[in-house]
C-alpha atoms as a PDB file:
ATOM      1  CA  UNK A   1      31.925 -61.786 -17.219  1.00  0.00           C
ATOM      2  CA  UNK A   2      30.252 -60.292 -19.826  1.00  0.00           C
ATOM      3  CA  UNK A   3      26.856 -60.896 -17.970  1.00  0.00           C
ATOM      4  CA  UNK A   4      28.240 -59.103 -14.812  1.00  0.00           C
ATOM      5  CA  UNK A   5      28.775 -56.396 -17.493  1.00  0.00           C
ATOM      6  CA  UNK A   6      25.509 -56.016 -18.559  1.00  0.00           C
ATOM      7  CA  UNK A   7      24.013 -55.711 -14.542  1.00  0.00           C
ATOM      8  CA  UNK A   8      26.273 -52.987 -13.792  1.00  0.00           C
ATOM      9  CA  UNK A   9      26.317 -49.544 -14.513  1.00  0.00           C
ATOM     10  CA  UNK A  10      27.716 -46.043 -12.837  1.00  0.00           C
ATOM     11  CA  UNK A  11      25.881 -46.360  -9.820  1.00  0.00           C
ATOM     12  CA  UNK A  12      27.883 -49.078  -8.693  1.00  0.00           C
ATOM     13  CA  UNK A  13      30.805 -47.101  -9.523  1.00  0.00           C
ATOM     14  CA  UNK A  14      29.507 -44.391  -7.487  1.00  0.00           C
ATOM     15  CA  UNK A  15      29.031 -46.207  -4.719  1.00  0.00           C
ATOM     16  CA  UNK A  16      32.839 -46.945  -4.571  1.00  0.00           C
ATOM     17  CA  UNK A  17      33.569 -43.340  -4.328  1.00  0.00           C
ATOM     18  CA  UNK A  18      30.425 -43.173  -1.286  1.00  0.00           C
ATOM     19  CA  UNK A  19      31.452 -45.547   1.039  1.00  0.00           C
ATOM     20  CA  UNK A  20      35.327 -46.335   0.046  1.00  0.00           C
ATOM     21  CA  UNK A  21      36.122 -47.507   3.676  1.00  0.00           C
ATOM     22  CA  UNK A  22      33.556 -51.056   3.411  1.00  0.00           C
ATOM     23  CA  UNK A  23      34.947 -51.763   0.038  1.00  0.00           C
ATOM     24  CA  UNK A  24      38.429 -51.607   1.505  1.00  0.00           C
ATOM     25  CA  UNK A  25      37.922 -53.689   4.457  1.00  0.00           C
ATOM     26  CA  UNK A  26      35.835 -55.878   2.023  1.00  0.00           C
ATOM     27  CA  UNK A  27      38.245 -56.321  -1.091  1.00  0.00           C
ATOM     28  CA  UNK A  28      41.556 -56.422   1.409  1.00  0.00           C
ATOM     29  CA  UNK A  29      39.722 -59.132   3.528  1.00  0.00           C
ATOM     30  CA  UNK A  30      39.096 -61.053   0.348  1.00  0.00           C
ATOM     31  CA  UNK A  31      42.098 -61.173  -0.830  1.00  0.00           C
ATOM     32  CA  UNK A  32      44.239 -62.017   2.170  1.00  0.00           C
ATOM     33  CA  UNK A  33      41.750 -64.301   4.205  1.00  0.00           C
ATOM     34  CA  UNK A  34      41.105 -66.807   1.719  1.00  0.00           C
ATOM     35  CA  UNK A  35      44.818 -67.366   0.270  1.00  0.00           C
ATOM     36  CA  UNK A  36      45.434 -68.069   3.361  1.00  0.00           C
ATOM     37  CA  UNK A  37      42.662 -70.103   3.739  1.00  0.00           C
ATOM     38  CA  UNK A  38      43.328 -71.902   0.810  1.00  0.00           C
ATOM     39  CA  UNK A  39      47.592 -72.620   1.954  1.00  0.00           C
ATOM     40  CA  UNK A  40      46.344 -74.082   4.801  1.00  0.00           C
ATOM     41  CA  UNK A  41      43.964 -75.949   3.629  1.00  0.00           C
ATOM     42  CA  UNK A  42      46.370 -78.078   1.200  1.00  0.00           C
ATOM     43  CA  UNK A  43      48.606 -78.209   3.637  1.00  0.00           C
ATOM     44  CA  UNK A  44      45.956 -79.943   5.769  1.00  0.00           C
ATOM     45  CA  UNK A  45      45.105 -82.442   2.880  1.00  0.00           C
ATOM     46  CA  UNK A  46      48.159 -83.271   0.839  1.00  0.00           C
ATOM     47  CA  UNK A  47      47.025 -83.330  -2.470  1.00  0.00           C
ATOM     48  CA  UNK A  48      49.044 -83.987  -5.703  1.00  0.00           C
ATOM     49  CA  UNK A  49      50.664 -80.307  -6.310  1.00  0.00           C
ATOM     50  CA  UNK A  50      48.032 -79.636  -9.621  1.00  0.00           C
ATOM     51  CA  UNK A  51      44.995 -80.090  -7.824  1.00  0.00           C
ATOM     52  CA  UNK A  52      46.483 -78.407  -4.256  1.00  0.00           C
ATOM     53  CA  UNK A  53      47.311 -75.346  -7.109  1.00  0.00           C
ATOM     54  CA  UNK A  54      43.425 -75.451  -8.378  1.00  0.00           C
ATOM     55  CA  UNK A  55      42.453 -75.030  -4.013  1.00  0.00           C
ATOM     56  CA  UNK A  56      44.853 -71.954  -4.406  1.00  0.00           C
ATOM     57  CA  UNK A  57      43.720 -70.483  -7.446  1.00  0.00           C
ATOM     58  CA  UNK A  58      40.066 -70.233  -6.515  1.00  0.00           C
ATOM     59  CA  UNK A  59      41.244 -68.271  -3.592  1.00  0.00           C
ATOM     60  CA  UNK A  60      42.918 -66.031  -5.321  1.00  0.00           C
ATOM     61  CA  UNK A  61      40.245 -65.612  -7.927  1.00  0.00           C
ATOM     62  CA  UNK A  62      37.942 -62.280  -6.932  1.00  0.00           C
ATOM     63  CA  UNK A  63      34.459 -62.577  -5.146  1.00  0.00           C
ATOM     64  CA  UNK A  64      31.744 -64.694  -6.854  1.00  0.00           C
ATOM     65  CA  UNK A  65      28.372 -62.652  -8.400  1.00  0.00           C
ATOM     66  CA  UNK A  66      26.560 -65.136  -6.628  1.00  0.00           C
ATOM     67  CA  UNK A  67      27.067 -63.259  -3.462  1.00  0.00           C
ATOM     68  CA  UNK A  68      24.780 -60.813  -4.445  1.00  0.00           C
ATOM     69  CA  UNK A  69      22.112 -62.453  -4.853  1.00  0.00           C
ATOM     70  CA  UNK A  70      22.804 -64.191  -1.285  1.00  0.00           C
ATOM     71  CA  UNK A  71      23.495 -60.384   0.211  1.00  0.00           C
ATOM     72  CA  UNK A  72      20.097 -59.655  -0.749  1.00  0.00           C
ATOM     73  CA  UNK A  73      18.614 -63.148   0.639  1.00  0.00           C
ATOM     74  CA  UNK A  74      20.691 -62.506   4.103  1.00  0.00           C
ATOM     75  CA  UNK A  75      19.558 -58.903   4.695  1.00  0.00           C
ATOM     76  CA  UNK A  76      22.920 -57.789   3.976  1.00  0.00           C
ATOM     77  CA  UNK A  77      24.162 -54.463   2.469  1.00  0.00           C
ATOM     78  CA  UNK A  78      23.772 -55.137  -1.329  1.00  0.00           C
ATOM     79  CA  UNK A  79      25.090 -51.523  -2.606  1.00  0.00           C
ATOM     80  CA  UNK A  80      28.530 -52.793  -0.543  1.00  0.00           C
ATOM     81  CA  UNK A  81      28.136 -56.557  -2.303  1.00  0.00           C
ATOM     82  CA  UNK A  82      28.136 -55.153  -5.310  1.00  0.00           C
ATOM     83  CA  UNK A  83      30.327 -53.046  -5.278  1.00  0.00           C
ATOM     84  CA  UNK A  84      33.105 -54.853  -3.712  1.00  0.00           C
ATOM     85  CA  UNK A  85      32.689 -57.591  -6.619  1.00  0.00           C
ATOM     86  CA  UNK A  86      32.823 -55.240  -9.160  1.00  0.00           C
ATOM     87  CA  UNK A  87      36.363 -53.982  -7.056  1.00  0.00           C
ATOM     88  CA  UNK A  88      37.560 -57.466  -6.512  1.00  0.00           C
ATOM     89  CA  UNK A  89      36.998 -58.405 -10.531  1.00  0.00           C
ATOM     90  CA  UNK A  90      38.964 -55.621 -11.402  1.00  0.00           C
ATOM     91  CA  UNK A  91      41.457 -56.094  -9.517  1.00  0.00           C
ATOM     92  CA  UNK A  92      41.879 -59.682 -10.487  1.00  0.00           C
ATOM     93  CA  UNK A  93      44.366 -59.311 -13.419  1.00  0.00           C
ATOM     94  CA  UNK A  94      46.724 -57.966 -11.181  1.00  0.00           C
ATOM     95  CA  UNK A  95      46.440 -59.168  -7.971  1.00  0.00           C
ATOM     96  CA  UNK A  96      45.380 -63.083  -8.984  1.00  0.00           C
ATOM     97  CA  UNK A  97      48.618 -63.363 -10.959  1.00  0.00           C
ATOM     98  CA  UNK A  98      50.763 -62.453  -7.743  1.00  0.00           C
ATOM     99  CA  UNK A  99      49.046 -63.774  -5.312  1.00  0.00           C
ATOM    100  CA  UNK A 100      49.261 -67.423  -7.810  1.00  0.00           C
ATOM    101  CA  UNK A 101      53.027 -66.705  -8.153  1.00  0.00           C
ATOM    102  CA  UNK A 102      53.683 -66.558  -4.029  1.00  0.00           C
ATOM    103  CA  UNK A 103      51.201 -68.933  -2.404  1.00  0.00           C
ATOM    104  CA  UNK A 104      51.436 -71.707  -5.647  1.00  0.00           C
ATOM    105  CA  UNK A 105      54.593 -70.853  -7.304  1.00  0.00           C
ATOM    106  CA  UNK A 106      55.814 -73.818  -6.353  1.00  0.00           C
ATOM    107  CA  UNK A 107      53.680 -76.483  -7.491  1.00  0.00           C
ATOM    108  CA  UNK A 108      52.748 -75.327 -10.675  1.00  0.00           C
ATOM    109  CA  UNK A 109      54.767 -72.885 -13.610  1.00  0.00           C
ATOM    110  CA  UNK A 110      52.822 -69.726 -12.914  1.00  0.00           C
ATOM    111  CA  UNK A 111      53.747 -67.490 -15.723  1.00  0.00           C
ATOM    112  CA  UNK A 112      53.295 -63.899 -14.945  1.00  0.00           C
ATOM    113  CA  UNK A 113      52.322 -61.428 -17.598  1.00  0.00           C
ATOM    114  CA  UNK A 114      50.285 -64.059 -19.472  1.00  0.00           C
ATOM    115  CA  UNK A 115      48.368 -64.606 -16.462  1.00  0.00           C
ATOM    116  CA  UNK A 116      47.672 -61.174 -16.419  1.00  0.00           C
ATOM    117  CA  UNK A 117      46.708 -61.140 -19.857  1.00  0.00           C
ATOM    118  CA  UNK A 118      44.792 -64.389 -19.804  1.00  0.00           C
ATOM    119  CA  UNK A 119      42.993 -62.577 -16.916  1.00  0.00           C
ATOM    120  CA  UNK A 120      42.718 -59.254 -18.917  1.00  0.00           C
ATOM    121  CA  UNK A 121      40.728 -61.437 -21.551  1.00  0.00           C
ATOM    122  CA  UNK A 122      38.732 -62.967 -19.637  1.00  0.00           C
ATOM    123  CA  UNK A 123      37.304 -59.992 -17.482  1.00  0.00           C
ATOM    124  CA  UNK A 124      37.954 -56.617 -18.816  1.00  0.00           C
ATOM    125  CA  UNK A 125      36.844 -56.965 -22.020  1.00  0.00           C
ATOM    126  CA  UNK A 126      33.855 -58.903 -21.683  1.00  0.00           C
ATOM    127  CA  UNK A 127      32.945 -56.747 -18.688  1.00  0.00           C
ATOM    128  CA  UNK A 128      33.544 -53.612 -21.013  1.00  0.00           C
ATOM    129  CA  UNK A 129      31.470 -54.997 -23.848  1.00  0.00           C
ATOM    130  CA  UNK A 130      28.836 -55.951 -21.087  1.00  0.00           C
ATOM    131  CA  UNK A 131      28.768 -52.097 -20.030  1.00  0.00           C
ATOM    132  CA  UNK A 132      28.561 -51.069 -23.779  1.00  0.00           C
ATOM    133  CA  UNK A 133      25.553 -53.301 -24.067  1.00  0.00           C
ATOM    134  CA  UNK A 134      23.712 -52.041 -20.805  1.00  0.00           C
ATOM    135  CA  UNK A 135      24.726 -48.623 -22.154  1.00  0.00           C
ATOM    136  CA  UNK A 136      23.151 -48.768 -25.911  1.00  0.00           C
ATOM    137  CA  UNK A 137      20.447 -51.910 -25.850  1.00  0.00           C
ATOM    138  CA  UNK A 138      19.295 -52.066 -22.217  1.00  0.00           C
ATOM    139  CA  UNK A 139      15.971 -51.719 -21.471  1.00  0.00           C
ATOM    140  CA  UNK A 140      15.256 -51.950 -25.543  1.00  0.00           C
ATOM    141  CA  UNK A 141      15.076 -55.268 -26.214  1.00  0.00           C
ATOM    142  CA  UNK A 142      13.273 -57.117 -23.158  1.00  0.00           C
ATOM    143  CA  UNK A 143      13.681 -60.944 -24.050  1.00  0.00           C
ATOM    144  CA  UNK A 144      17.409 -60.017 -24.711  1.00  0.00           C
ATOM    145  CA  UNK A 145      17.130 -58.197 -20.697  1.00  0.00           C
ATOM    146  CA  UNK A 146      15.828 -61.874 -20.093  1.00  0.00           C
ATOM    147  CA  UNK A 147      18.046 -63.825 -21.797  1.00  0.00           C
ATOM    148  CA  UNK A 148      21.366 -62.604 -20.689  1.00  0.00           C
ATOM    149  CA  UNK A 149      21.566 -64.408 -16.692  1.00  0.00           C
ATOM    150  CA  UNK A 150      20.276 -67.898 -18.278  1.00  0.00           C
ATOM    151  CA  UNK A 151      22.958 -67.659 -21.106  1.00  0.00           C
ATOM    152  CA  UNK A 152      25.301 -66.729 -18.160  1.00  0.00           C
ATOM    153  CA  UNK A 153      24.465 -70.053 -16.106  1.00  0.00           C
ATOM    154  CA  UNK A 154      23.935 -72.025 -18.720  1.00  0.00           C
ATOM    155  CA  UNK A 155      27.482 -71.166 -19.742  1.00  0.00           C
ATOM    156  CA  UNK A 156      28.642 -72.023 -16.128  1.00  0.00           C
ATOM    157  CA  UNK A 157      26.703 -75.285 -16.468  1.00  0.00           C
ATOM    158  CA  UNK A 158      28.780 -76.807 -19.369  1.00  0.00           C
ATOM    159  CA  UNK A 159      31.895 -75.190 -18.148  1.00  0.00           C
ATOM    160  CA  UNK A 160      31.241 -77.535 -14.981  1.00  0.00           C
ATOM    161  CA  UNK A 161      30.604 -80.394 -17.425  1.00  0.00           C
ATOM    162  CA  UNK A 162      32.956 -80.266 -18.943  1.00  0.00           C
ATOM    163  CA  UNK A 163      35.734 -79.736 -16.738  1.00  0.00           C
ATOM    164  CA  UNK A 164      34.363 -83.116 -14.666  1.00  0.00           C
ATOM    165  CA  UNK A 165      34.504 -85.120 -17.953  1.00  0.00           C
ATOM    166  CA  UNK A 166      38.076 -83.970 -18.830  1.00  0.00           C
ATOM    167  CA  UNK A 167      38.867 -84.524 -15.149  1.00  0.00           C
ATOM    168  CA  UNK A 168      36.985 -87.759 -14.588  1.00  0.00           C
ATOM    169  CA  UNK A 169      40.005 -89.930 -13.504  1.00  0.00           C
ATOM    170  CA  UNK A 170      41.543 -87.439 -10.920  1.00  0.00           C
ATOM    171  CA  UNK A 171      38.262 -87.039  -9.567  1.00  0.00           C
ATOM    172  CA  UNK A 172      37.684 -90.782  -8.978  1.00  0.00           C
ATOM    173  CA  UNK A 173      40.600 -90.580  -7.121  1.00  0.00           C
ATOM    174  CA  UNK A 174      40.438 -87.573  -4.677  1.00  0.00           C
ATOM    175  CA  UNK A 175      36.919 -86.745  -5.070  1.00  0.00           C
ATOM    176  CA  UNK A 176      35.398 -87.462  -1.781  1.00  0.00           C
ATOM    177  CA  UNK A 177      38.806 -85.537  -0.190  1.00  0.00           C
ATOM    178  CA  UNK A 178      38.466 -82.818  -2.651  1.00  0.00           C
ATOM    179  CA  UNK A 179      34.605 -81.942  -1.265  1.00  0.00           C
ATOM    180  CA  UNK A 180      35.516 -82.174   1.994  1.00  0.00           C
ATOM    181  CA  UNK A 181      38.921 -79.351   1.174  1.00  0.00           C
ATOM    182  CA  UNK A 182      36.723 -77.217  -0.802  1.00  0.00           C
ATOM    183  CA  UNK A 183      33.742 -77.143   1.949  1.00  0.00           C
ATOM    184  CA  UNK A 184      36.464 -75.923   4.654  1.00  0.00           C
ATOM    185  CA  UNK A 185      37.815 -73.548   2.595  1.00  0.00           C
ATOM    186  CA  UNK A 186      34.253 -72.176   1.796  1.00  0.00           C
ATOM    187  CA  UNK A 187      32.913 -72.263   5.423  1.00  0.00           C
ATOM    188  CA  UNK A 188      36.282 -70.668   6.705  1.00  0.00           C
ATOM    189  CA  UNK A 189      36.009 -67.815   4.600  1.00  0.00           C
ATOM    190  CA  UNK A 190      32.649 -67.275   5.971  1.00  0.00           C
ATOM    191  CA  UNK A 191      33.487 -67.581   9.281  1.00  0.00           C
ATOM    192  CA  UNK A 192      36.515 -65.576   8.890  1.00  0.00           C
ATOM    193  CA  UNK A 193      35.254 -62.561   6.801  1.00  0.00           C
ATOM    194  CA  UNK A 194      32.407 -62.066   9.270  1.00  0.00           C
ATOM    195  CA  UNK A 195      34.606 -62.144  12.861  1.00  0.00           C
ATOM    196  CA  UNK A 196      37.196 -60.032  10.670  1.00  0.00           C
ATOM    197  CA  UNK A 197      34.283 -57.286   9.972  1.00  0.00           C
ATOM    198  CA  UNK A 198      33.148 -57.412  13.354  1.00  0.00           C
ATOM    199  CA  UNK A 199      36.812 -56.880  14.740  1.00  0.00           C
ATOM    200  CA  UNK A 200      36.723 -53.774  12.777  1.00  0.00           C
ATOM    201  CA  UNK A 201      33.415 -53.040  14.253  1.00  0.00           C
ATOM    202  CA  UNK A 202      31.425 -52.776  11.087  1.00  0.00           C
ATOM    203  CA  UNK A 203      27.520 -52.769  11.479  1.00  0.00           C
ATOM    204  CA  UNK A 204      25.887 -56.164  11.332  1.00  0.00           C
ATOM    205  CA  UNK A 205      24.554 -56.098   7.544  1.00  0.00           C
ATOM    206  CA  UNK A 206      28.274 -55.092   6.874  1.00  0.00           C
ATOM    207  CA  UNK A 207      29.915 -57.937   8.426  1.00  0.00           C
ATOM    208  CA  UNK A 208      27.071 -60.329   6.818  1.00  0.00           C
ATOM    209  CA  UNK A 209      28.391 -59.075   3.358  1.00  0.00           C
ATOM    210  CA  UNK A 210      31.865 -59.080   4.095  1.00  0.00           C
ATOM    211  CA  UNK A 211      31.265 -63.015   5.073  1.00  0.00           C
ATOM    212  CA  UNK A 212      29.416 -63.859   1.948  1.00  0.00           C
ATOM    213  CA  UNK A 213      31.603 -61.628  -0.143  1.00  0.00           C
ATOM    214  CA  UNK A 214      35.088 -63.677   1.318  1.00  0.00           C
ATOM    215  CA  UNK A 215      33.541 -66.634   1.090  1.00  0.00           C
ATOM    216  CA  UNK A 216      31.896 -67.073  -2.432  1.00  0.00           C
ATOM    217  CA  UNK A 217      34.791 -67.284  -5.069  1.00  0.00           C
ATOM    218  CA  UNK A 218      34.363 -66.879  -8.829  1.00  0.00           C
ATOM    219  CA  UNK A 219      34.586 -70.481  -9.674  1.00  0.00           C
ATOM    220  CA  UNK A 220      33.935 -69.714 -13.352  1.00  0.00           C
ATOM    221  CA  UNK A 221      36.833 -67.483 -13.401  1.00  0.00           C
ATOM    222  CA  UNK A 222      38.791 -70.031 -11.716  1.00  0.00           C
ATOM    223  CA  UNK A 223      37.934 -72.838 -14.721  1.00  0.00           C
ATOM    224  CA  UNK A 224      38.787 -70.170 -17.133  1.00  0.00           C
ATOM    225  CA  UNK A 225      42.003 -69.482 -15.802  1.00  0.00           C
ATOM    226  CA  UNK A 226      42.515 -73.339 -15.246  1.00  0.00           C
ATOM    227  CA  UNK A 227      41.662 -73.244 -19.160  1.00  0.00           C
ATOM    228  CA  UNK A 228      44.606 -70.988 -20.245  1.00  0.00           C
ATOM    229  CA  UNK A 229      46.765 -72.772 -18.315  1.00  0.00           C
ATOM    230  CA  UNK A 230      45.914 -75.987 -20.155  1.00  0.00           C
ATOM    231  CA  UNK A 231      45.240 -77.818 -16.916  1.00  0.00           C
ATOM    232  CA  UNK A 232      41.312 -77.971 -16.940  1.00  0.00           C
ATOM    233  CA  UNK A 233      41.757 -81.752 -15.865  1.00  0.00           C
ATOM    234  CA  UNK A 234      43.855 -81.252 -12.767  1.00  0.00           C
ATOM    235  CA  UNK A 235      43.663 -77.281 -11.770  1.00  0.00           C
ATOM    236  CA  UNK A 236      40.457 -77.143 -13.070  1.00  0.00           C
ATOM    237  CA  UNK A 237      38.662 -79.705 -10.652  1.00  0.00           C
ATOM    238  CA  UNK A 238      38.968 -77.512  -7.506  1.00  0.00           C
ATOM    239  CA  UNK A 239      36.716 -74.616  -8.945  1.00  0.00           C
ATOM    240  CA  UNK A 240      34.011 -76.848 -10.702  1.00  0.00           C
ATOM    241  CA  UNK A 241      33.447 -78.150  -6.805  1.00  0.00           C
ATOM    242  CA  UNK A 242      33.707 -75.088  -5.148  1.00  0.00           C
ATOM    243  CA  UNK A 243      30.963 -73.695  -7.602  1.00  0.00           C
ATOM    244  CA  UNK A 244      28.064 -76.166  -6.468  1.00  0.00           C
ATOM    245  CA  UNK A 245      29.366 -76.270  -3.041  1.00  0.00           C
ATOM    246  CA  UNK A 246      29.089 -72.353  -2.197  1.00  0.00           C
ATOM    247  CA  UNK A 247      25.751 -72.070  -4.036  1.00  0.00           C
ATOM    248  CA  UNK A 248      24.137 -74.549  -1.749  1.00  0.00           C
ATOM    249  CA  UNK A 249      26.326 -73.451   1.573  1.00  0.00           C
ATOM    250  CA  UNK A 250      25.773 -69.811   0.268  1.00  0.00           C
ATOM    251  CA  UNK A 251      22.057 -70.012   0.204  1.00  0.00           C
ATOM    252  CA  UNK A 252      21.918 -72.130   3.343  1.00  0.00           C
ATOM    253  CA  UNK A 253      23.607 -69.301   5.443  1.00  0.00           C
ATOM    254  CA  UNK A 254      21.403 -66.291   3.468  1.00  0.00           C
ATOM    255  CA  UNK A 255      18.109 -68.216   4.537  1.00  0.00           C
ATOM    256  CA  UNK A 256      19.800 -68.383   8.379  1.00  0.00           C
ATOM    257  CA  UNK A 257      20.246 -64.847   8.381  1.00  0.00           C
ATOM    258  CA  UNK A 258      17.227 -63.847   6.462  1.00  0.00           C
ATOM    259  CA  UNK A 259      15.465 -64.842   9.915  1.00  0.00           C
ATOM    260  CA  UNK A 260      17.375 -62.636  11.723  1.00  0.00           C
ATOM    261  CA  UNK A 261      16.562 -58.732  11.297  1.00  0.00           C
ATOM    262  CA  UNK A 262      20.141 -57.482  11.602  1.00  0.00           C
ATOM    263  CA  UNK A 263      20.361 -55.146  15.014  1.00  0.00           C
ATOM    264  CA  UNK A 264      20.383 -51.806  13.238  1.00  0.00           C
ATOM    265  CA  UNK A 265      17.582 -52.574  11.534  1.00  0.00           C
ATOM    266  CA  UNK A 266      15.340 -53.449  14.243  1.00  0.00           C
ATOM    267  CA  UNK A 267      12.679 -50.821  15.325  1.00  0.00           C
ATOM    268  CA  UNK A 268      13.467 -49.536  19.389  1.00  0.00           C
ATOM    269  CA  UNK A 269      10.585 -50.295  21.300  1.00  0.00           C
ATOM    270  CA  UNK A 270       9.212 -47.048  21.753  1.00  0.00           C
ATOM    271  CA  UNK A 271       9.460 -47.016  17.740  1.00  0.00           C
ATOM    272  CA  UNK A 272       7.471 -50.357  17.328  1.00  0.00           C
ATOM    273  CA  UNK A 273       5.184 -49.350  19.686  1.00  0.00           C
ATOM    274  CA  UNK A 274       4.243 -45.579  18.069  1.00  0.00           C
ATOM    275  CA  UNK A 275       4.024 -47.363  14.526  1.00  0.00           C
ATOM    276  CA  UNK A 276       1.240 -49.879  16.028  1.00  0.00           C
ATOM    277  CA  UNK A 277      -0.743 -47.172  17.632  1.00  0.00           C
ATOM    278  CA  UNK A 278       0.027 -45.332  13.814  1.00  0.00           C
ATOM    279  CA  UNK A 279      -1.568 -48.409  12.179  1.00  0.00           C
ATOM    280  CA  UNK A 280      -4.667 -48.853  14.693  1.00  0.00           C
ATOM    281  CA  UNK A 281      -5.572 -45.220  13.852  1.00  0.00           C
ATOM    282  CA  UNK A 282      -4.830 -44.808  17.955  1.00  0.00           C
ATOM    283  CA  UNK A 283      -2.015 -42.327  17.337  1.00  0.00           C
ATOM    284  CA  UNK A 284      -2.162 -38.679  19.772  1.00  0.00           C
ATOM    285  CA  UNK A 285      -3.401 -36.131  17.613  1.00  0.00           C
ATOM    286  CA  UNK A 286      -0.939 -33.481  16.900  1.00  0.00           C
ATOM    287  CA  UNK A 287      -1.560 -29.805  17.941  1.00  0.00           C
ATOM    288  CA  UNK A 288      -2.905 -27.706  14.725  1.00  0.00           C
ATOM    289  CA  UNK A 289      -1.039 -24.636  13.620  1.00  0.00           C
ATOM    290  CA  UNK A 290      -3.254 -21.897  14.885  1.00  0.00           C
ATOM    291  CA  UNK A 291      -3.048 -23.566  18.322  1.00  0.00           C
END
């Protein structure tokens, strides 16, 4: 969180108050599709209630800041990715907490106001110190510019260790299951964010981000929560799979689409053909002023 911090600044803010109508659809699409998502896919598997409540509370958690990056791959709209992370991350001390309380209330104590709290800790005041530190020392130390993603991963990287040590005998037992739940749940919020954008007729590169952005959870988040909750062995397990798991569906799908030049983007033949007689120096010579 405090890495996201650091990459953002008031531009991304602006953008909110731009183009307010995407980041609806996209935040509002996020977090109803993939709750839902996430019921049904328990429901579909049967798990023991602490690991079906891990499913639940990565999709609950806001979008992943790997989306981003796979906007930008997919030839997506990456002023709309961003900012409808930075909305959904936000958000996520309020809305996680109810959202936990409704869909997984029931098979795990979901304690309210220190969820929010938790949550409060965990993303507004690293993100805050992140901005403070973009605001004062960006741009003025460059290895520190440099170092900041790789201590963000690498922190992601022992979180995931971690969490599979601590978790090692539930995930001997429902570990093959438990990749096959959380690839479903990833590929359905995919599939569902983008038909959901289209229904609302959004422009291709829209409904590409609106996919990834539904899609890719904040699986760090999730472990962190998991953390609090001091059920990083059970809870826990869900997010460090999903993590992997949308990184390598999450790239496959951006390197699909980075074939395919969304439709607004692609020049009108009478365009294409004008720009290749600009190129070959064969362009009609325009009138001169005193003609």
């Amino acid at each position: 969180m405090f890495g996201m911090g650091t990459e953002l600044s008031l531009k991304e803010f602006r953008e909110v108050l731009r183009a307010p109508k995407g980041i609806l659809i996209g935040v509002l699409c996020h977090y109803t599709i993939m709750p839902l998502v996430s019921f049904c896919v328990i429901h579909l598997f049967h798990f023991p209630a602490e690991i079906a409540a891990g499913i639940i509370l990565v999709g609950c958690c806001p979008s992943g800041l790997a989306s981003n990056v796979m906007s930008w791959l997919a030839r997506a709209n990456l002023a709309l990715s961003v900012s409808v992370t930075t909305v959904s991350t936000l958000l996520a001390p309020f809305i996680t907490p109810v959202l936990m309380r409704l869909v997984a209330g029931q098979l795990v104590a979901v304690h309210f106001w220190s969820m929010v709290w938790d949550i409060a800790q965990i993303v507004i005041l690293p993100i805050i110190a992140g901005l403070l530190f973009n605001y004062l020392l960006r741009g003025r130390v460059r290895w520190l510019d440099k170092a900041m993603p790789l201590v963000s991963m690498t922190g992601i990287a022992v979180i995931i260790i971690i969490i599979t040590a601590v978790g090692r005998n539930s995930l001997l037992e429902v570990g093959l299951l438990l990749v096959a739940a959380t690839l479903l749940q990833n590929v359905a919020g995919y599939t569902l964010g983008y038909w959901a954008a289209r229904l609302l007729r959004m422009e291709e590169k829209d409904c590409r981000t609106i996919s990834l952005e539904v899609g890719m959870q904040n699986g760090g988040l999730a472990s962190g929560i998991a953390l609090t909750m001091g059920k990083l062995s059970t809870v826990g397990l869900a997010p460090a799979v999903f993590g992997p798991m949308m990184n390598i569906t999450g790239s496959s799908l951006a390197t699909w689409w980075h074939r395919r030049v969304p439709e607004a983007a692609r020049p009108q033949p009478s365009e294409a053909k004008v720009a290749n007689e600009e190129e070959r120096g064969e362009a009609a010579p325009t009138k001169s002023s005193h003609h």
